[in-house]
PDB file of N, CA and C in Angstrom:
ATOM      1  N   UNK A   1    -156.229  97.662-109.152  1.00  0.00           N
ATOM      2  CA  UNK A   1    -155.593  98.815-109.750  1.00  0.00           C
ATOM      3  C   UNK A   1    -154.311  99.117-108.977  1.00  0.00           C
ATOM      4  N   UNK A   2    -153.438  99.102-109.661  1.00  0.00           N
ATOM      5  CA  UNK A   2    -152.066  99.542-109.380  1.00  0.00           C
ATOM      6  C   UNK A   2    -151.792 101.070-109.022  1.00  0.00           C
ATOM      7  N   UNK A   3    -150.717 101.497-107.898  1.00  0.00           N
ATOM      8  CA  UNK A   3    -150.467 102.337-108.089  1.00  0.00           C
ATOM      9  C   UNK A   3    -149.304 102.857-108.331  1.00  0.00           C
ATOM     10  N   UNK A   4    -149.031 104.038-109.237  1.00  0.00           N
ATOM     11  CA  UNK A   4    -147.588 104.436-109.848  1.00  0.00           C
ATOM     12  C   UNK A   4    -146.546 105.030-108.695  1.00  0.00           C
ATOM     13  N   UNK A   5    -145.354 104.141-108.287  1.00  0.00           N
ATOM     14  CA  UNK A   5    -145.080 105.039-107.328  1.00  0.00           C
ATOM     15  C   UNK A   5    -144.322 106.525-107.298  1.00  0.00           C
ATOM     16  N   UNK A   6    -144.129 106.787-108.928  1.00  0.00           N
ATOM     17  CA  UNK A   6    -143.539 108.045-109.365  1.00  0.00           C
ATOM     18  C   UNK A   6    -144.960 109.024-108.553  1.00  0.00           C
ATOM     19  N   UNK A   7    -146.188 108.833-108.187  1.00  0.00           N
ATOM     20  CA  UNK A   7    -147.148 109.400-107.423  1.00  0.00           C
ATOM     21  C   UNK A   7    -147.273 109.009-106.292  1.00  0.00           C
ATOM     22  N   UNK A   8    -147.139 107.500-105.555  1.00  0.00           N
ATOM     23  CA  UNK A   8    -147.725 107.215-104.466  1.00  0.00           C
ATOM     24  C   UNK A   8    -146.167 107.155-104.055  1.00  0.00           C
ATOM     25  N   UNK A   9    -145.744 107.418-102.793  1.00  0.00           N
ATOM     26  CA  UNK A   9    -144.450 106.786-102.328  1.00  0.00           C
ATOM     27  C   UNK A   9    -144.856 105.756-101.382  1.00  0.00           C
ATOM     28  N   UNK A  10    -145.643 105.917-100.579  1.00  0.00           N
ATOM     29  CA  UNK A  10    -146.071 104.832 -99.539  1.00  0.00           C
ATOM     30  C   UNK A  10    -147.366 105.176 -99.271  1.00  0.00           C
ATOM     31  N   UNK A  11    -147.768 104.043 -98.338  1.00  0.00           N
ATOM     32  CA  UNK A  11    -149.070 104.343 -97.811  1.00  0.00           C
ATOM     33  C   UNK A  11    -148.963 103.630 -96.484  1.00  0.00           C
ATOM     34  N   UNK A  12    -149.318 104.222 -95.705  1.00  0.00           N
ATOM     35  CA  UNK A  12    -149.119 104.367 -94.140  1.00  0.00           C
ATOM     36  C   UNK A  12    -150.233 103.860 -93.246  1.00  0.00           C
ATOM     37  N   UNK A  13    -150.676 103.096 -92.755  1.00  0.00           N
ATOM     38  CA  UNK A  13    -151.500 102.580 -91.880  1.00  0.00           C
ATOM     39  C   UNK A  13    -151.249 102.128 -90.640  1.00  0.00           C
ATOM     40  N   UNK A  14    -152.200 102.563 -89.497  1.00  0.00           N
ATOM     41  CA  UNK A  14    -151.716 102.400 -87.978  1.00  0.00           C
ATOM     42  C   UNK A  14    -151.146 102.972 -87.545  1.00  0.00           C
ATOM     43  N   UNK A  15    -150.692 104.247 -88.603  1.00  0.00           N
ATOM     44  CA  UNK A  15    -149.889 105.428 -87.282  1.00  0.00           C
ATOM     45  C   UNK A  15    -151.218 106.874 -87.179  1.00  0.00           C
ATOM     46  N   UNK A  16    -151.062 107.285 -85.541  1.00  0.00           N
ATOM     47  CA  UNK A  16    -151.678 108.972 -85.476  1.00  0.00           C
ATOM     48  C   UNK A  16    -150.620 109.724 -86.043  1.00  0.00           C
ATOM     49  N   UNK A  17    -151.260 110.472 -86.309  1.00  0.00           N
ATOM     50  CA  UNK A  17    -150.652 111.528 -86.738  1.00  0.00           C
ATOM     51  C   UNK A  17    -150.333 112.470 -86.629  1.00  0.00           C
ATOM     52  N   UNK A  18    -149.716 113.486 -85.893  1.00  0.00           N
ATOM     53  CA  UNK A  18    -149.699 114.745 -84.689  1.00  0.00           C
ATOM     54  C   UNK A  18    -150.244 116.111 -86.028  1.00  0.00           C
ATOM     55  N   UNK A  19    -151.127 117.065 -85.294  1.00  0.00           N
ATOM     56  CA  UNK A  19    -151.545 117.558 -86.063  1.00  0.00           C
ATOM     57  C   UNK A  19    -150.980 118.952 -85.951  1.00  0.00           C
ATOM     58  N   UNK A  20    -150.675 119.864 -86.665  1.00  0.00           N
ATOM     59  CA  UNK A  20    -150.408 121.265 -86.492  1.00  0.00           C
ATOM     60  C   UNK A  20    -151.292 122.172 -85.729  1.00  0.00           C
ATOM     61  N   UNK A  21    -150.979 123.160 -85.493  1.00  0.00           N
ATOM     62  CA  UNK A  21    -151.828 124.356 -85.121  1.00  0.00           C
ATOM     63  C   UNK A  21    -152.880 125.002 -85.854  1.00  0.00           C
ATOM     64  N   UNK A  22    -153.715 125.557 -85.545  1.00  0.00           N
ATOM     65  CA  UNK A  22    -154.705 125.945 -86.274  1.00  0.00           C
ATOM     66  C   UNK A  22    -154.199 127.253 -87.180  1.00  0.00           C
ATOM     67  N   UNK A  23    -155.088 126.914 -88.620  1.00  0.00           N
ATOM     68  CA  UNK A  23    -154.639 127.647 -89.318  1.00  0.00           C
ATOM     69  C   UNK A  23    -156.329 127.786 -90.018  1.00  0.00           C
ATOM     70  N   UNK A  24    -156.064 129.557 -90.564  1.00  0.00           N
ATOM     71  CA  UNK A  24    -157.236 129.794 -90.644  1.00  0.00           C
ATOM     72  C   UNK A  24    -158.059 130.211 -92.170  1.00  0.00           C
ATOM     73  N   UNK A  25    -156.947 129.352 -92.833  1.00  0.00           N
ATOM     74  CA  UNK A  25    -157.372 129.871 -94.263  1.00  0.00           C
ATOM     75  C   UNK A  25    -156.560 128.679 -94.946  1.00  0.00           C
ATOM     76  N   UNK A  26    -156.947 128.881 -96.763  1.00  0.00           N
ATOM     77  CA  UNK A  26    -156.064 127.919 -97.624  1.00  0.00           C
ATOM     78  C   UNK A  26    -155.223 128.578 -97.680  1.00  0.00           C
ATOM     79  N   UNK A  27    -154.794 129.568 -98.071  1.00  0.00           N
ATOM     80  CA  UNK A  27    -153.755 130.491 -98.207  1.00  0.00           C
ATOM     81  C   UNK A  27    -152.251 129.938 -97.250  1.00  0.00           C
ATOM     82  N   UNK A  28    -153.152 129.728 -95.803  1.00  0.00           N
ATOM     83  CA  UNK A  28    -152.582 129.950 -94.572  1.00  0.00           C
ATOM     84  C   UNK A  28    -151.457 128.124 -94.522  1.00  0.00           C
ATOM     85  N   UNK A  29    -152.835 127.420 -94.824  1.00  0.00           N
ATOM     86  CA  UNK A  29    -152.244 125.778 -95.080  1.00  0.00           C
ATOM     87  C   UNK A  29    -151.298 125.712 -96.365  1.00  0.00           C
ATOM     88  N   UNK A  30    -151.782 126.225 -97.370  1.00  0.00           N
ATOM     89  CA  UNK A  30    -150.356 126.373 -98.422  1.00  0.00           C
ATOM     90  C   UNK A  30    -148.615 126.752 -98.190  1.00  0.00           C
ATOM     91  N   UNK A  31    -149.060 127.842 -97.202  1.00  0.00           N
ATOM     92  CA  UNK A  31    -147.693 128.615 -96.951  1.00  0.00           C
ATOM     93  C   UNK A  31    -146.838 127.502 -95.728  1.00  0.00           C
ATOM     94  N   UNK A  32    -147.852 126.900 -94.917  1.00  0.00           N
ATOM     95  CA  UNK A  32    -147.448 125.940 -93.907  1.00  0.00           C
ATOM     96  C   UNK A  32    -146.663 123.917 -94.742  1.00  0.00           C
ATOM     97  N   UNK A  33    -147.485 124.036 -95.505  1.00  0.00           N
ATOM     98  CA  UNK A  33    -147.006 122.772 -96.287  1.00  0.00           C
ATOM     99  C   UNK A  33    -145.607 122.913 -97.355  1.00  0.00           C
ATOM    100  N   UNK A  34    -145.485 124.316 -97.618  1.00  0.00           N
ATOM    101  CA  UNK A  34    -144.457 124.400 -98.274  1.00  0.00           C
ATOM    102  C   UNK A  34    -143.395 125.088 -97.725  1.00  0.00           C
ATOM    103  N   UNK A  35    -143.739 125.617 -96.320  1.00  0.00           N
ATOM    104  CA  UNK A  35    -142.599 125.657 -95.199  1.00  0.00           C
ATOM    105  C   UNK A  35    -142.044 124.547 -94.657  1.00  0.00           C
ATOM    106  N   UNK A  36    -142.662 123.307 -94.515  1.00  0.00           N
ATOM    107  CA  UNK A  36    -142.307 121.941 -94.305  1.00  0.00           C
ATOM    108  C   UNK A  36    -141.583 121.235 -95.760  1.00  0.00           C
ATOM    109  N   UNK A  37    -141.949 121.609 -96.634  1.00  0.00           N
ATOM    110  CA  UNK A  37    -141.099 120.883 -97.453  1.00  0.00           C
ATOM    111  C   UNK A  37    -139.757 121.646 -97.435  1.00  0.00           C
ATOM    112  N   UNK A  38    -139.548 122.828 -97.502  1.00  0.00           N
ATOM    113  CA  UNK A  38    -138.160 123.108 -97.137  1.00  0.00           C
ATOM    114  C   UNK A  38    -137.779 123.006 -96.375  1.00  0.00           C
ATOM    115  N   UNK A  39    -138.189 122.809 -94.745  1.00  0.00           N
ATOM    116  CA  UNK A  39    -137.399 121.704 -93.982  1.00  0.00           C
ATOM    117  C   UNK A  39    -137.143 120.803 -93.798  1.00  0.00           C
ATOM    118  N   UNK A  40    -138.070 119.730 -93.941  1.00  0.00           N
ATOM    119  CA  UNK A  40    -137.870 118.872 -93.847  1.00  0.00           C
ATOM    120  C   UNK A  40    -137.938 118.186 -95.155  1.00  0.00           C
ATOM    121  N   UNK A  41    -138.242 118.428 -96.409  1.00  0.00           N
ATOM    122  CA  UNK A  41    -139.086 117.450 -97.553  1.00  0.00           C
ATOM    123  C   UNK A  41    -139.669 116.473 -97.245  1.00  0.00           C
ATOM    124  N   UNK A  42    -140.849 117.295 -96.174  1.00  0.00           N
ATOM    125  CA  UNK A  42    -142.375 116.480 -96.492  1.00  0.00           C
ATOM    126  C   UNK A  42    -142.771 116.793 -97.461  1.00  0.00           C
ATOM    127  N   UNK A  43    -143.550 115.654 -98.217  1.00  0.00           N
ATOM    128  CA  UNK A  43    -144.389 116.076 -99.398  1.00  0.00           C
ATOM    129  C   UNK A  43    -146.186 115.844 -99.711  1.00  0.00           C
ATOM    130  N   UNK A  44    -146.125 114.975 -98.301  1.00  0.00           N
ATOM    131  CA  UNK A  44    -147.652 114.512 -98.530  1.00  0.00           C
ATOM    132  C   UNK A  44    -148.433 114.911 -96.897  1.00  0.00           C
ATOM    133  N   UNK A  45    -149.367 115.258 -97.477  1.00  0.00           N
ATOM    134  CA  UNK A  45    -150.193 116.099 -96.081  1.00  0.00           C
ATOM    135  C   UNK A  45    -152.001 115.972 -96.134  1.00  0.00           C
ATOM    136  N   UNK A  46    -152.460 115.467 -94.901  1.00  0.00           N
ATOM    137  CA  UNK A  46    -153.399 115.498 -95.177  1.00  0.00           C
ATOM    138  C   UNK A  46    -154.296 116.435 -94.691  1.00  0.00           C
ATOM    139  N   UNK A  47    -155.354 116.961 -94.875  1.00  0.00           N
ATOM    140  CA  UNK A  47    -155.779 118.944 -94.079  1.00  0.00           C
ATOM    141  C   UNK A  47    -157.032 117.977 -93.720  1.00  0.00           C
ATOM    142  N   UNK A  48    -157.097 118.846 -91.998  1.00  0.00           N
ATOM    143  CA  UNK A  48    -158.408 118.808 -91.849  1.00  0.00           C
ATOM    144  C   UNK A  48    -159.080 119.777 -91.853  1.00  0.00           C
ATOM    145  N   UNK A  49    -160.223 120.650 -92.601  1.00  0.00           N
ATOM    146  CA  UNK A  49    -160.978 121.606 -92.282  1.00  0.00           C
ATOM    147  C   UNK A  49    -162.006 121.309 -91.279  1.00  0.00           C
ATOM    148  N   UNK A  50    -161.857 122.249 -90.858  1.00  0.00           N
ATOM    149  CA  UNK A  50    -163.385 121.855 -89.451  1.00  0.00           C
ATOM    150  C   UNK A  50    -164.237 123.205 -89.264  1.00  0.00           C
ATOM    151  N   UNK A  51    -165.559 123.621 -88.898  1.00  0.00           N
ATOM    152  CA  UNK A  51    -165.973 124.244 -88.715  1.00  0.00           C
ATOM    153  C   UNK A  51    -166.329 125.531 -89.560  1.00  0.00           C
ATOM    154  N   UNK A  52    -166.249 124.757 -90.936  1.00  0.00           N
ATOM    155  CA  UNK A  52    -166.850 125.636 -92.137  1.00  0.00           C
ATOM    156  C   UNK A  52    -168.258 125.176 -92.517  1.00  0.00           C
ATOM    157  N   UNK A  53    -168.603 126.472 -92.959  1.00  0.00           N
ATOM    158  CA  UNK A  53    -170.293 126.370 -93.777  1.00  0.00           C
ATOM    159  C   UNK A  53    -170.033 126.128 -95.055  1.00  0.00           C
ATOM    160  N   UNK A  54    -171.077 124.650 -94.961  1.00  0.00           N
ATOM    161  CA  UNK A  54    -171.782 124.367 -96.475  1.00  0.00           C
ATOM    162  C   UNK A  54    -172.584 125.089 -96.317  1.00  0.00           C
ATOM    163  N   UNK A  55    -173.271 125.286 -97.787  1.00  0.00           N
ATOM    164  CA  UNK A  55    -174.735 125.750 -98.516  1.00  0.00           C
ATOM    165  C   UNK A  55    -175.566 124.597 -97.884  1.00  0.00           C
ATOM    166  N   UNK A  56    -176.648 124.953 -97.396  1.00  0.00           N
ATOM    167  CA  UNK A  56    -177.552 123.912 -97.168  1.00  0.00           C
ATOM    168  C   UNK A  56    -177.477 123.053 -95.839  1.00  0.00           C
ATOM    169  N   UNK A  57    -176.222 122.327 -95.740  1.00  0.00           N
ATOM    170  CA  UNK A  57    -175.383 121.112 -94.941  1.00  0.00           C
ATOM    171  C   UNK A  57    -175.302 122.086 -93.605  1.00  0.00           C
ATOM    172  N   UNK A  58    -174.463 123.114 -93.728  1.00  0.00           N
ATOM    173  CA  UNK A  58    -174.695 124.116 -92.266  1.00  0.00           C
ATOM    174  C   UNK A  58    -173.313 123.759 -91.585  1.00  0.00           C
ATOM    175  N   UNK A  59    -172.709 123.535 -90.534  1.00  0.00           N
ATOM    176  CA  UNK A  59    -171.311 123.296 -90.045  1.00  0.00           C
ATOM    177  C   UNK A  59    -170.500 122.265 -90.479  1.00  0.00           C
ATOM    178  N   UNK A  60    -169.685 121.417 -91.210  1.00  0.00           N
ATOM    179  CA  UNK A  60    -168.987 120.514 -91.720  1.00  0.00           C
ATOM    180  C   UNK A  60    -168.041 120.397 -91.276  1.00  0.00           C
ATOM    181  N   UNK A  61    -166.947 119.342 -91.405  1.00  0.00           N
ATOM    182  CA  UNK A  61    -165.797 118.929 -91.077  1.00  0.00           C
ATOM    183  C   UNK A  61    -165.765 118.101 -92.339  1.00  0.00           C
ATOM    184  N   UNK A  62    -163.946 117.991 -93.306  1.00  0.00           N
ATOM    185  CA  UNK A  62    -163.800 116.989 -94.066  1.00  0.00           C
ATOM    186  C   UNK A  62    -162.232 117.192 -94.143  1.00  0.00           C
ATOM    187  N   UNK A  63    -161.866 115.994 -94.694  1.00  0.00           N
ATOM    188  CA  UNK A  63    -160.334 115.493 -95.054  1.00  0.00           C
ATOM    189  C   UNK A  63    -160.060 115.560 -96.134  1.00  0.00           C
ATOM    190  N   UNK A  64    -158.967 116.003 -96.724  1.00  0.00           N
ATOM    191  CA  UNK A  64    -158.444 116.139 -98.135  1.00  0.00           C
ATOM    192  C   UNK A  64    -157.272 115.985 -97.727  1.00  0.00           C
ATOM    193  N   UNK A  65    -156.419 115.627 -99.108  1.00  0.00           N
ATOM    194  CA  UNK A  65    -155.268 116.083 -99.395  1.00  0.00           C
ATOM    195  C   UNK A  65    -154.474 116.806 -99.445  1.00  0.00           C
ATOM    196  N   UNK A  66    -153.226 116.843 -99.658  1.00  0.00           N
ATOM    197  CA  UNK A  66    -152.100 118.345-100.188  1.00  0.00           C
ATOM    198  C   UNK A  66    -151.146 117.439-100.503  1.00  0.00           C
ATOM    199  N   UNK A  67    -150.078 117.401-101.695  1.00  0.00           N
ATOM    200  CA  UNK A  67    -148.942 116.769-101.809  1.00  0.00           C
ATOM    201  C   UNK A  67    -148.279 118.291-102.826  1.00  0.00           C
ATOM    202  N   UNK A  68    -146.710 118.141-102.477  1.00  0.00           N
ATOM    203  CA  UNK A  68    -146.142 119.131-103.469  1.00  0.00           C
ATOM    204  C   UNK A  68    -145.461 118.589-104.261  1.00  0.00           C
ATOM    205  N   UNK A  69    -145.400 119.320-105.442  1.00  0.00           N
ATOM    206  CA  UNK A  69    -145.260 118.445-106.952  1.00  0.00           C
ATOM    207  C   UNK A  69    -143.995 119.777-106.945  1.00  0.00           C
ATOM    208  N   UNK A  70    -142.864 119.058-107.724  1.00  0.00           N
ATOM    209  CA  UNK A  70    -142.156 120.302-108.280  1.00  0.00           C
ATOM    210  C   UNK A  70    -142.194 120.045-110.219  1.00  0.00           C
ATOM    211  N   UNK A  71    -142.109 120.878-110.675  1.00  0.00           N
ATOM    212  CA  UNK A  71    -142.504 120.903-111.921  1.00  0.00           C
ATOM    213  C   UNK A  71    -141.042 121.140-112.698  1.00  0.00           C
ATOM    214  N   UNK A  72    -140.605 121.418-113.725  1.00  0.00           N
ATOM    215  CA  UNK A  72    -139.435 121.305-114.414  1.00  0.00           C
ATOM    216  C   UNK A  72    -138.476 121.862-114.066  1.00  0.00           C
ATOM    217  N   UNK A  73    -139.110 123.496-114.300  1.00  0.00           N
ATOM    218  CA  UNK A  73    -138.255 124.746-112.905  1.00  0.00           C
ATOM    219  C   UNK A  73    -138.025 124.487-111.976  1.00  0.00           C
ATOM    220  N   UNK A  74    -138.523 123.151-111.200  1.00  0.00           N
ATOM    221  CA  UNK A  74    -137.954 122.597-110.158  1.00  0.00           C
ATOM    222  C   UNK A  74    -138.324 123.371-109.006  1.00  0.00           C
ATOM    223  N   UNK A  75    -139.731 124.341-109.234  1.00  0.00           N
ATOM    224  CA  UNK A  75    -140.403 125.458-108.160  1.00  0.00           C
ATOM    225  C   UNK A  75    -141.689 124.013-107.770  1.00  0.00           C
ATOM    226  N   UNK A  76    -141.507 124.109-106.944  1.00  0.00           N
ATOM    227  CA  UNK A  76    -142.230 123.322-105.863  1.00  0.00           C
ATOM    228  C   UNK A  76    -143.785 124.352-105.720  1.00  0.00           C
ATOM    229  N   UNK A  77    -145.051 123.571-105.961  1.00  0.00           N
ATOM    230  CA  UNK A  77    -145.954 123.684-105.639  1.00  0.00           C
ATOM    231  C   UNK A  77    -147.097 123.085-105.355  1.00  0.00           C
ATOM    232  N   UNK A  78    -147.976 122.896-104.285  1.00  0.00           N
ATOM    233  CA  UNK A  78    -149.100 122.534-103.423  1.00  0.00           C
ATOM    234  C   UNK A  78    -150.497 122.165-104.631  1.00  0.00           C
ATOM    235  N   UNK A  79    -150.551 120.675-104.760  1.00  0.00           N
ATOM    236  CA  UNK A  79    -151.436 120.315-105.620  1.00  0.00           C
ATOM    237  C   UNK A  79    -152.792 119.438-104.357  1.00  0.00           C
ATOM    238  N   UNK A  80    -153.743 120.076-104.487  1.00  0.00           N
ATOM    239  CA  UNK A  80    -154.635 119.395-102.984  1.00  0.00           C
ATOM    240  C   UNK A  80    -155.075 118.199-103.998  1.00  0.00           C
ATOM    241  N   UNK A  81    -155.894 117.541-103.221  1.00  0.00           N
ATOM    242  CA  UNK A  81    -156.403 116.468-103.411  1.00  0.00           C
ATOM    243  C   UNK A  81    -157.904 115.928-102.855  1.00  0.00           C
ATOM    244  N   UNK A  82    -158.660 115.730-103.727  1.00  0.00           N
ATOM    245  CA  UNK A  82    -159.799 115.353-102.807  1.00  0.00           C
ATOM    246  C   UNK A  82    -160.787 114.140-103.423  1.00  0.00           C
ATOM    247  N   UNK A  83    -160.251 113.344-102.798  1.00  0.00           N
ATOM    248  CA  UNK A  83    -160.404 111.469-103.751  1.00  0.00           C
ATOM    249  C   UNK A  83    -161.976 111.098-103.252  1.00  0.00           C
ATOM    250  N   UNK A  84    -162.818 111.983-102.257  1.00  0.00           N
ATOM    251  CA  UNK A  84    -164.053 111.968-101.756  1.00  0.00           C
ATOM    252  C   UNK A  84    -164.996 112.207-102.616  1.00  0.00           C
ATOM    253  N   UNK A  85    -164.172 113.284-103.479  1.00  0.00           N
ATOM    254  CA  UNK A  85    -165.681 113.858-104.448  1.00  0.00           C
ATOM    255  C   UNK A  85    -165.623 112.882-105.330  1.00  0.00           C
ATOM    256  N   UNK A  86    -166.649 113.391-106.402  1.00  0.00           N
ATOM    257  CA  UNK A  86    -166.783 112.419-107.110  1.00  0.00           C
ATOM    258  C   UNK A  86    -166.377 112.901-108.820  1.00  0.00           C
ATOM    259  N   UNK A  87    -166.286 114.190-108.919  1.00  0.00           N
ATOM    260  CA  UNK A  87    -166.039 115.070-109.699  1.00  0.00           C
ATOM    261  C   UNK A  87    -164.614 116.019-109.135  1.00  0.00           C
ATOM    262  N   UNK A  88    -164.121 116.267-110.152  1.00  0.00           N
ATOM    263  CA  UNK A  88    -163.309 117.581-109.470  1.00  0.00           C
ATOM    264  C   UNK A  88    -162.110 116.536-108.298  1.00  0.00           C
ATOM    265  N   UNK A  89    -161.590 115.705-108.333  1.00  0.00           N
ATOM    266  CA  UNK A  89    -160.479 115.253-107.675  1.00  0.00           C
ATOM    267  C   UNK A  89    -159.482 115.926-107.290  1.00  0.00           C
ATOM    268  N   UNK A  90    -158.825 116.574-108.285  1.00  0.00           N
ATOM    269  CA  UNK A  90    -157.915 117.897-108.469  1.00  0.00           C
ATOM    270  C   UNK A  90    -158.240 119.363-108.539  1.00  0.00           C
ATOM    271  N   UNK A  91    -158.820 119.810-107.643  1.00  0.00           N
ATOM    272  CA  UNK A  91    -159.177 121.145-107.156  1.00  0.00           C
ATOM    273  C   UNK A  91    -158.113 121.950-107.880  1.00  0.00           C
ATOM    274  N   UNK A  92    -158.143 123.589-108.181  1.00  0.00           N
ATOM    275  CA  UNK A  92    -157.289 124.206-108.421  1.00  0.00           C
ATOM    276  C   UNK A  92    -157.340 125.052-106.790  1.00  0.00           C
ATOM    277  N   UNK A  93    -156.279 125.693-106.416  1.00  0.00           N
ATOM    278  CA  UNK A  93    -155.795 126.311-105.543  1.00  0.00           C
ATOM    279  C   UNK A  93    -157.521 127.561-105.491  1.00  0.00           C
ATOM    280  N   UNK A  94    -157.838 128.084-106.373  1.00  0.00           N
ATOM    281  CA  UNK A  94    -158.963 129.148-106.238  1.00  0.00           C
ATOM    282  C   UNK A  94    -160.238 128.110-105.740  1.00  0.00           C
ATOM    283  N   UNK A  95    -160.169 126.664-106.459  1.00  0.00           N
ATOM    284  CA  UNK A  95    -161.620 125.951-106.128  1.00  0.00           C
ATOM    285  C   UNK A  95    -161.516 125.859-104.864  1.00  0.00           C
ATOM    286  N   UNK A  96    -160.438 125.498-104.170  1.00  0.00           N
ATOM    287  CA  UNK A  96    -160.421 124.927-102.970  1.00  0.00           C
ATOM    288  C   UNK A  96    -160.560 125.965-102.417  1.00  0.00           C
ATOM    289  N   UNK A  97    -160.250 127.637-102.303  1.00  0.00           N
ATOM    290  CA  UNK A  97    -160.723 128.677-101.200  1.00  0.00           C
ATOM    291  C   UNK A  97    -162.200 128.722-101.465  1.00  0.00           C
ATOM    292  N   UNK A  98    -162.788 128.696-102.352  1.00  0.00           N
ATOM    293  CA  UNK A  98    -164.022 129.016-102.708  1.00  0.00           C
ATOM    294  C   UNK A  98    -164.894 127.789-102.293  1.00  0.00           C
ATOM    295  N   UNK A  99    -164.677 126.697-101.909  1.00  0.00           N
ATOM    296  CA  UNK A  99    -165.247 125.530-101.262  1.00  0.00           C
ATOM    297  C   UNK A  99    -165.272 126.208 -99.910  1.00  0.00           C
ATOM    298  N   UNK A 100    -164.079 125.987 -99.466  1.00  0.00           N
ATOM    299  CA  UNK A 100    -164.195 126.403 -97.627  1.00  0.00           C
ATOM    300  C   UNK A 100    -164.499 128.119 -97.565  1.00  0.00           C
ATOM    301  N   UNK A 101    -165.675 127.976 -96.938  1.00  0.00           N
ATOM    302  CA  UNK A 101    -165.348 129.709 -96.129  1.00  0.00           C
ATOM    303  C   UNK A 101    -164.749 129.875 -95.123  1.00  0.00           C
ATOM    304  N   UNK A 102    -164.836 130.872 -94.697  1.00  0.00           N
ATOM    305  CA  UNK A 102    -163.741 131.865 -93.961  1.00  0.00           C
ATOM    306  C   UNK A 102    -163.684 131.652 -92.580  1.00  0.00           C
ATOM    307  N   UNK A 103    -164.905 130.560 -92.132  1.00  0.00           N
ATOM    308  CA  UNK A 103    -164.824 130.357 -90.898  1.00  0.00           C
ATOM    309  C   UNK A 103    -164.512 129.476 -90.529  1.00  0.00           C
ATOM    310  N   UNK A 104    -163.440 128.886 -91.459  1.00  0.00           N
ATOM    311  CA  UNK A 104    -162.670 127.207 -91.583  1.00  0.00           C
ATOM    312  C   UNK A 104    -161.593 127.661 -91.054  1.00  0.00           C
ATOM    313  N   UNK A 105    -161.354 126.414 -89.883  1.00  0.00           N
ATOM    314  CA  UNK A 105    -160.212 125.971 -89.171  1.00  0.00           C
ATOM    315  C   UNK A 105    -159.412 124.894 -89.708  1.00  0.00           C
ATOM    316  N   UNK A 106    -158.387 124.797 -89.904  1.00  0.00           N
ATOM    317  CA  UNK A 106    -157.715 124.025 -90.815  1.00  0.00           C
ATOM    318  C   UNK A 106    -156.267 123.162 -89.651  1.00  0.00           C
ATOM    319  N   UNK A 107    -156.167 122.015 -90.477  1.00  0.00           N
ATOM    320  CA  UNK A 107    -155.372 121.415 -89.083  1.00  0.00           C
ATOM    321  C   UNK A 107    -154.259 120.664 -90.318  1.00  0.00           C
ATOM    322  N   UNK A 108    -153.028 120.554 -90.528  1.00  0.00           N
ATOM    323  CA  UNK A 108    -151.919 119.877 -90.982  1.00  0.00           C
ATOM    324  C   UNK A 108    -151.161 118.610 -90.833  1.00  0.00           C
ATOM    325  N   UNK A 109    -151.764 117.255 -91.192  1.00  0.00           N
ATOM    326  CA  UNK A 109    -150.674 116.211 -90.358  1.00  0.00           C
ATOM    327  C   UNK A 109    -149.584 115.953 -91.771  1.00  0.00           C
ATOM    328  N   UNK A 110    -148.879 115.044 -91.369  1.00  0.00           N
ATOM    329  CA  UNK A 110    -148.042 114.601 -91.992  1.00  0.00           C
ATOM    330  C   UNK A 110    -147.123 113.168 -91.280  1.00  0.00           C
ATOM    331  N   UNK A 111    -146.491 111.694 -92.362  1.00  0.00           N
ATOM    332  CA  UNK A 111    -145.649 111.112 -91.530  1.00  0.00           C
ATOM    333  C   UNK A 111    -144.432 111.424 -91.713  1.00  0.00           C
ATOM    334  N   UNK A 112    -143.647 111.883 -90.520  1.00  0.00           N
ATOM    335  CA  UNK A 112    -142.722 111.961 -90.340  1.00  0.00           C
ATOM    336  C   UNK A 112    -141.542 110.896 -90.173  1.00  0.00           C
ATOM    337  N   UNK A 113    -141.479 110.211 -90.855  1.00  0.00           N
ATOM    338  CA  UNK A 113    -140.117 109.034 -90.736  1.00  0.00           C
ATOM    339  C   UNK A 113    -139.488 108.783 -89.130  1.00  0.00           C
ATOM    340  N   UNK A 114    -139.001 110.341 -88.698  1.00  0.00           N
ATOM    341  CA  UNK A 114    -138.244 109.928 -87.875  1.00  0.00           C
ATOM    342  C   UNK A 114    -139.084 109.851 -86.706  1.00  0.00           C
ATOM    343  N   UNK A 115    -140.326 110.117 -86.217  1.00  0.00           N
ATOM    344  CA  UNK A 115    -140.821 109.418 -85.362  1.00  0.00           C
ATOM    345  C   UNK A 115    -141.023 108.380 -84.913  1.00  0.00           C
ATOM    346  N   UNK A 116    -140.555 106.875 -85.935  1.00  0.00           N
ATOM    347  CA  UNK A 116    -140.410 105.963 -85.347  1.00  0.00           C
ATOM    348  C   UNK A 116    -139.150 105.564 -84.402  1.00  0.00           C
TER     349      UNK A 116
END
């Protein structure tokens, strides 16, 4: 399976990735990913949540997505991503607060070009 690169621009393997500061909400990672695209135009980000409660599961850690899409208006907005599940790939902005609770720590990487 091919991928379109009007969606994928690259794919990156063998680099770390320096991670942001802790952030303590989706809200909090939204406002941070789309403060980076106006500086820099990053567009692809991957979140780590850590230290949220599942139902059942009890403390978790998982990886998702974030890439920003701008739409015709040319207003730039935060579409997450989560290629793990098996359902639901494309979270809406409300699914994804309502997944993590409130006692999620959230972490930001991104590649930065000019670090090489």
């Amino acid at each position: 399976m091919g991928l379109d690169s009007a969606i994928v621009d690259k794919i990156i393997f063998g680099h770390e990735l320096n991670q942001s500061y802790c952030l303590n909400s989706i809200d909090e990672v939204e406002k941070e990913i789309l403060n980076r695209y106006d500086i820099k135009r990053e567009s692809s980000f991957i979140i780590s949540a850590e230290n949220y409660i599942a139902p059942i599961i009890g403390e978790c850690r998982h990886d998702f997505n974030a890439v920003v899409i701008c739409e015709y208006d040319k207003k730039p907005y935060v579409q997450f991503i989560d290629s793990w599940k098996t359902s639901n790939i494309l979270p809406s902005l409300q699914e994804i607060k309502k997944h993590f609770s409130s006692s999620g720590e959230f972490y930001v990487r991104a590649y930065d070009e000019k670090h090489d």
